[in-house]
N, C-alpha and C. Protein backbone atom coordinates (compact mmCIF):
# COMPACT_ATOMS: atom_id res chain seq x y z
N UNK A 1 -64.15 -7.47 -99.48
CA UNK A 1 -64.47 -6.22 -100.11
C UNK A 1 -64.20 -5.03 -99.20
N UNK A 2 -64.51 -4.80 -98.13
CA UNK A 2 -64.56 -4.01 -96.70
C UNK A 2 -63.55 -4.16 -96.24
N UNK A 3 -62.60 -3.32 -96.03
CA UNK A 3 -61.13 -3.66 -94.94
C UNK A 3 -61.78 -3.16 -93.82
N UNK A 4 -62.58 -3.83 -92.63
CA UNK A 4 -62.55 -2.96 -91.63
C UNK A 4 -61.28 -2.47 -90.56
N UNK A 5 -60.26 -2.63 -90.89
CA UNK A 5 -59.44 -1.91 -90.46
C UNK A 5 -58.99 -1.04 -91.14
N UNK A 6 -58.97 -0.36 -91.95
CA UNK A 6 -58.74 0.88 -92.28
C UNK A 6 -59.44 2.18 -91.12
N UNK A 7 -60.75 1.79 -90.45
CA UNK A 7 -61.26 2.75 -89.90
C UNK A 7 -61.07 2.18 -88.56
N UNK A 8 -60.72 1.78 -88.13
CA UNK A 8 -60.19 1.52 -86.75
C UNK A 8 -59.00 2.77 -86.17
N UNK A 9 -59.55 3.07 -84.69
CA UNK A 9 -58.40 3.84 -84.03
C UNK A 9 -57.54 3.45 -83.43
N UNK A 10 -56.65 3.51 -83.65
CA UNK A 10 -55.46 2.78 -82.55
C UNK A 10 -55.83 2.62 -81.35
N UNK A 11 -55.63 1.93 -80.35
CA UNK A 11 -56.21 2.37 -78.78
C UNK A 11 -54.83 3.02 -78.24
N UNK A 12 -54.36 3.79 -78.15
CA UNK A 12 -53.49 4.64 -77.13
C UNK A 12 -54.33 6.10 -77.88
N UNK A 13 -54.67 6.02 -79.17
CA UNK A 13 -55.30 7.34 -79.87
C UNK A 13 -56.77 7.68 -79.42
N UNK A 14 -57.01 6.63 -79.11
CA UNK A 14 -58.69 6.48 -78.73
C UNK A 14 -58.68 6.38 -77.13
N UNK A 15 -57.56 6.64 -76.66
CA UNK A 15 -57.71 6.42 -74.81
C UNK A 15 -57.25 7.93 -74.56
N UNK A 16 -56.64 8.83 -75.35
CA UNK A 16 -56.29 9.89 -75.22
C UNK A 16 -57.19 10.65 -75.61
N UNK A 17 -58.25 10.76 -76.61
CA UNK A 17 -59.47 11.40 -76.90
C UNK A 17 -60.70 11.10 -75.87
N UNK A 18 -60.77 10.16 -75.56
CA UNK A 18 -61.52 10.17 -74.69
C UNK A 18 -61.24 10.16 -73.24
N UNK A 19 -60.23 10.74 -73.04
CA UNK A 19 -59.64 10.84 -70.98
C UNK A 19 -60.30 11.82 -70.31
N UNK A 20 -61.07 12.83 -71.35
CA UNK A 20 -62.00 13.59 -70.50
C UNK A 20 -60.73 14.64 -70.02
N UNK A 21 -59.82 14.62 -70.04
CA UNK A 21 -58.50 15.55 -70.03
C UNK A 21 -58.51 16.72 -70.69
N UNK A 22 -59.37 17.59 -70.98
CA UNK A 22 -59.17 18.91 -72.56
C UNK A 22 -58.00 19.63 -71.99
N UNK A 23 -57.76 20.25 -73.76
CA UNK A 23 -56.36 20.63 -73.36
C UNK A 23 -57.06 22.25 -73.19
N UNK A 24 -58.16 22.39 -73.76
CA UNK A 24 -58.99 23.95 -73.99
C UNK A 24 -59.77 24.07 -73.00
N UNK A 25 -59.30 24.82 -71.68
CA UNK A 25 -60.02 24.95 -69.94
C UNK A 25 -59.62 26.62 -69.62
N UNK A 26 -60.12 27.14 -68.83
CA UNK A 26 -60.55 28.35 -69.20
C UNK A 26 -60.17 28.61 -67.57
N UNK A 27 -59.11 27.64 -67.09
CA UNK A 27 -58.86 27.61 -65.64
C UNK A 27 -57.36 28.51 -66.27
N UNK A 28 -57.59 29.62 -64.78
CA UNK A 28 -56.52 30.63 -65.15
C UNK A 28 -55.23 29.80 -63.98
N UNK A 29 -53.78 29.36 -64.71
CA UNK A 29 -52.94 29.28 -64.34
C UNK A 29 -52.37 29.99 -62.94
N UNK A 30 -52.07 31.27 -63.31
CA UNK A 30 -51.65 31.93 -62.22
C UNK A 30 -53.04 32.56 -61.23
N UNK A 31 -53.81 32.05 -60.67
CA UNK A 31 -54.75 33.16 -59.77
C UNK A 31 -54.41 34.64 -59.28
N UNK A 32 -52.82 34.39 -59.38
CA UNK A 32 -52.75 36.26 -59.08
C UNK A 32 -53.08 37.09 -60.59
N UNK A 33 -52.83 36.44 -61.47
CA UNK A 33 -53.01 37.17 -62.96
C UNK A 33 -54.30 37.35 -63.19
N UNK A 34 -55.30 37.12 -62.35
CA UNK A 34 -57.17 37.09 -62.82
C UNK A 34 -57.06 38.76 -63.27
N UNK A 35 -56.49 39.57 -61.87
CA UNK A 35 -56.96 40.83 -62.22
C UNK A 35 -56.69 41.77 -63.13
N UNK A 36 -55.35 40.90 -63.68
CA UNK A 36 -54.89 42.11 -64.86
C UNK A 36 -55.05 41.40 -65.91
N UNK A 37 -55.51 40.11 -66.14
CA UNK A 37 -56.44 39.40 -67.19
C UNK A 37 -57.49 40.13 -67.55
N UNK A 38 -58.13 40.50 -66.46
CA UNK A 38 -59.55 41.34 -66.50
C UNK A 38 -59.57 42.55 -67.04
N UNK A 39 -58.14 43.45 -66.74
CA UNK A 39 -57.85 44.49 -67.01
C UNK A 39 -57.98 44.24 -68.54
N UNK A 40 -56.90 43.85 -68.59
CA UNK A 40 -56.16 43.60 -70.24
C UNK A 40 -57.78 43.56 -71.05
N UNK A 41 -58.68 42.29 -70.36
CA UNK A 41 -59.97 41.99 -71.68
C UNK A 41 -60.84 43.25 -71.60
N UNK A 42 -61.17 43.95 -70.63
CA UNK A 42 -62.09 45.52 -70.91
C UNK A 42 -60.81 46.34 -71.53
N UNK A 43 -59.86 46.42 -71.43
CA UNK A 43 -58.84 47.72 -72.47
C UNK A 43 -59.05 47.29 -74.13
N UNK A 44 -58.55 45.81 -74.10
CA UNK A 44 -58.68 45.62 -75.68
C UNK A 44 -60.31 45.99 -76.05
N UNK A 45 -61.23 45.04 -75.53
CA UNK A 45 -62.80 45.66 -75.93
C UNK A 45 -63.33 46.99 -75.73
N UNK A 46 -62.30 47.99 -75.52
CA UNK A 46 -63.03 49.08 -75.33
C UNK A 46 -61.94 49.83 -76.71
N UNK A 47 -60.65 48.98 -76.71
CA UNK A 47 -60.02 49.65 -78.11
C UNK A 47 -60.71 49.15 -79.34
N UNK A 48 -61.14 47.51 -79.21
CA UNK A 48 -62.40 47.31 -80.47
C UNK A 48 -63.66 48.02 -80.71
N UNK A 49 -64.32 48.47 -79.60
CA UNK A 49 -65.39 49.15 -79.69
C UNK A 49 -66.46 48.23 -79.47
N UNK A 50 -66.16 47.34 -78.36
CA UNK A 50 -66.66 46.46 -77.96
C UNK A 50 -67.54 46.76 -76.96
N UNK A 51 -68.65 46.99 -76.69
CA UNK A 51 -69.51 47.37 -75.13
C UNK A 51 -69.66 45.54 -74.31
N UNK A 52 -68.30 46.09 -73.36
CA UNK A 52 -68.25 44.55 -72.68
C UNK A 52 -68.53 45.62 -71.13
N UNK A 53 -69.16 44.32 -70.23
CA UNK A 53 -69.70 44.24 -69.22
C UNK A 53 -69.69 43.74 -67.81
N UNK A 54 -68.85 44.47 -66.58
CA UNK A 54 -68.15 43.39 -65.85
C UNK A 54 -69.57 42.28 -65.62
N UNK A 55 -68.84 41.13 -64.98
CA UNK A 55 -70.09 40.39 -65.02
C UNK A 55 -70.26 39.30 -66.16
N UNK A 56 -71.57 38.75 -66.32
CA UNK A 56 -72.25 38.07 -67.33
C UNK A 56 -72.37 38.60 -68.25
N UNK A 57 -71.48 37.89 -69.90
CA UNK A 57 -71.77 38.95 -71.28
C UNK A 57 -71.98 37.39 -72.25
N UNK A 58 -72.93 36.94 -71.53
CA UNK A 58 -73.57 35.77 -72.50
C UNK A 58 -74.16 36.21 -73.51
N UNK A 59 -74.48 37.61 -73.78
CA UNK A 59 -75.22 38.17 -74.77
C UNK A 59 -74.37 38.88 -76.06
N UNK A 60 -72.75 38.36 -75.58
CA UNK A 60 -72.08 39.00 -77.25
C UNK A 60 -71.95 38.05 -77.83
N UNK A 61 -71.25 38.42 -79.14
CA UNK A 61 -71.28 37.58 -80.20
C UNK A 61 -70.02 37.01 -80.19
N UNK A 62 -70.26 35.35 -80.37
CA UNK A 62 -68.70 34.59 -80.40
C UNK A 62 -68.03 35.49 -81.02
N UNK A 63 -68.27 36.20 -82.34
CA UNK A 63 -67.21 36.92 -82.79
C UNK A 63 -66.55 38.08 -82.73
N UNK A 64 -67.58 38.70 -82.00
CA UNK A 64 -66.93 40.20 -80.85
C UNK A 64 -65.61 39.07 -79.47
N UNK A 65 -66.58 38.27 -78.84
CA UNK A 65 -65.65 37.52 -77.75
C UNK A 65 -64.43 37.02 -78.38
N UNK A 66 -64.47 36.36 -79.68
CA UNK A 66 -63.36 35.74 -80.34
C UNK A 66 -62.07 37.04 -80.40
N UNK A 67 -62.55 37.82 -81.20
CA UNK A 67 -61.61 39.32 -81.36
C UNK A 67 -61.17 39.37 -80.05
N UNK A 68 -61.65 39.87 -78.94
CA UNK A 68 -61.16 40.26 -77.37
C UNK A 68 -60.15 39.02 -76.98
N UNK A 69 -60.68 38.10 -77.17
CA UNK A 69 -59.48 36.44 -76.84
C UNK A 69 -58.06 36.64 -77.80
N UNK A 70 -58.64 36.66 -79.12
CA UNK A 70 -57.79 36.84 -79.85
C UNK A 70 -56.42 37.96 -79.70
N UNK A 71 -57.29 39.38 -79.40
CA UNK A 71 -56.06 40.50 -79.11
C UNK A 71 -55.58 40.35 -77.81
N UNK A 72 -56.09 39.58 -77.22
CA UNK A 72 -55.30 38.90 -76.06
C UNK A 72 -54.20 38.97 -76.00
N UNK A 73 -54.31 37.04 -76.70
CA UNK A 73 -53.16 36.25 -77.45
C UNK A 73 -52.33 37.33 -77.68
N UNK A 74 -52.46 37.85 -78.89
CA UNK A 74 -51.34 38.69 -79.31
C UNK A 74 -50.53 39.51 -78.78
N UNK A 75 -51.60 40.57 -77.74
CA UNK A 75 -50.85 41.10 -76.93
C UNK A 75 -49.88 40.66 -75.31
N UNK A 76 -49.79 39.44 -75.32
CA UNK A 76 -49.38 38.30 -73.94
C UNK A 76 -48.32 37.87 -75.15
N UNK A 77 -48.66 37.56 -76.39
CA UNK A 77 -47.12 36.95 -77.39
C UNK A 77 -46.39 38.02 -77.12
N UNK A 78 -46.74 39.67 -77.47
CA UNK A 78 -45.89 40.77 -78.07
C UNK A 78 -45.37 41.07 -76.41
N UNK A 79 -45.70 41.01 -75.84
CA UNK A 79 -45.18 41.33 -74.15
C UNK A 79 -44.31 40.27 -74.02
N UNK A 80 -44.38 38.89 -74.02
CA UNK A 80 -43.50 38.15 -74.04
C UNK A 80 -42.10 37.85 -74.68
N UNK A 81 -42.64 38.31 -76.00
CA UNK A 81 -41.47 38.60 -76.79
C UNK A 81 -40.50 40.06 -76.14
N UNK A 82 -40.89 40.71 -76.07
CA UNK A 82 -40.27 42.38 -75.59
C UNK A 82 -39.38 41.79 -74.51
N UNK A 83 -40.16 40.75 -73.39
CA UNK A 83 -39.42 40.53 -72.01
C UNK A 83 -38.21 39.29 -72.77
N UNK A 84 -38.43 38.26 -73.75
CA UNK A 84 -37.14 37.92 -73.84
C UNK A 84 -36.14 38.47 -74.70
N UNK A 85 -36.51 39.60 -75.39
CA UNK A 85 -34.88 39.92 -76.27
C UNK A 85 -34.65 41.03 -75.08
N UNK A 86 -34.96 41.23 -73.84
CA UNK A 86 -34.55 42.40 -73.24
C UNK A 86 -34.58 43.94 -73.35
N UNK A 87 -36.33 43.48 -73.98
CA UNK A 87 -36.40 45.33 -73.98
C UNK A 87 -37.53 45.29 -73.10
């Protein structure tokens, strides 16, 4: 009646979820880029209207922090893009 394999994980699928490996780490690549990382996240939160705080800002809201991450992204895509068609 029960196929218990239907719910079975493959093991190469189940050795890769669990390697303790995340692909989502908050370790900055370049260490020379911290400071204009830093720059970049108080310019966008101060163009959202964001009151961010050097320091500890355990006290905003994932979704104020999400927006600031987010216009990040976008603005590191739109810079990237500009530097490869050569403008």
């Amino acid at each position: 009646m029960y196929n218990n394999q239907q719910n079975q994980i493959p093991a190469t699928q189940n050795q890769q979820n669990n390697s303790g490996n995340s692909s989502n780490s908050n370790n900055i690549n370049v260490p020379e880029a911290r400071a204009a990382l830093d720059n970049m996240k108080f310019e966008i939160a101060s163009e959202l209207g964001i009151n961010l705080k050097p320091g500890y800002n355990g006290d905003l809201p994932s979704r104020q922090a999400g927006y600031i991450g987010g216009y990040m992204v976008k603005r590191m895509i739109e810079q990237q893009e500009r530097q490869m068609s050569g403008k």
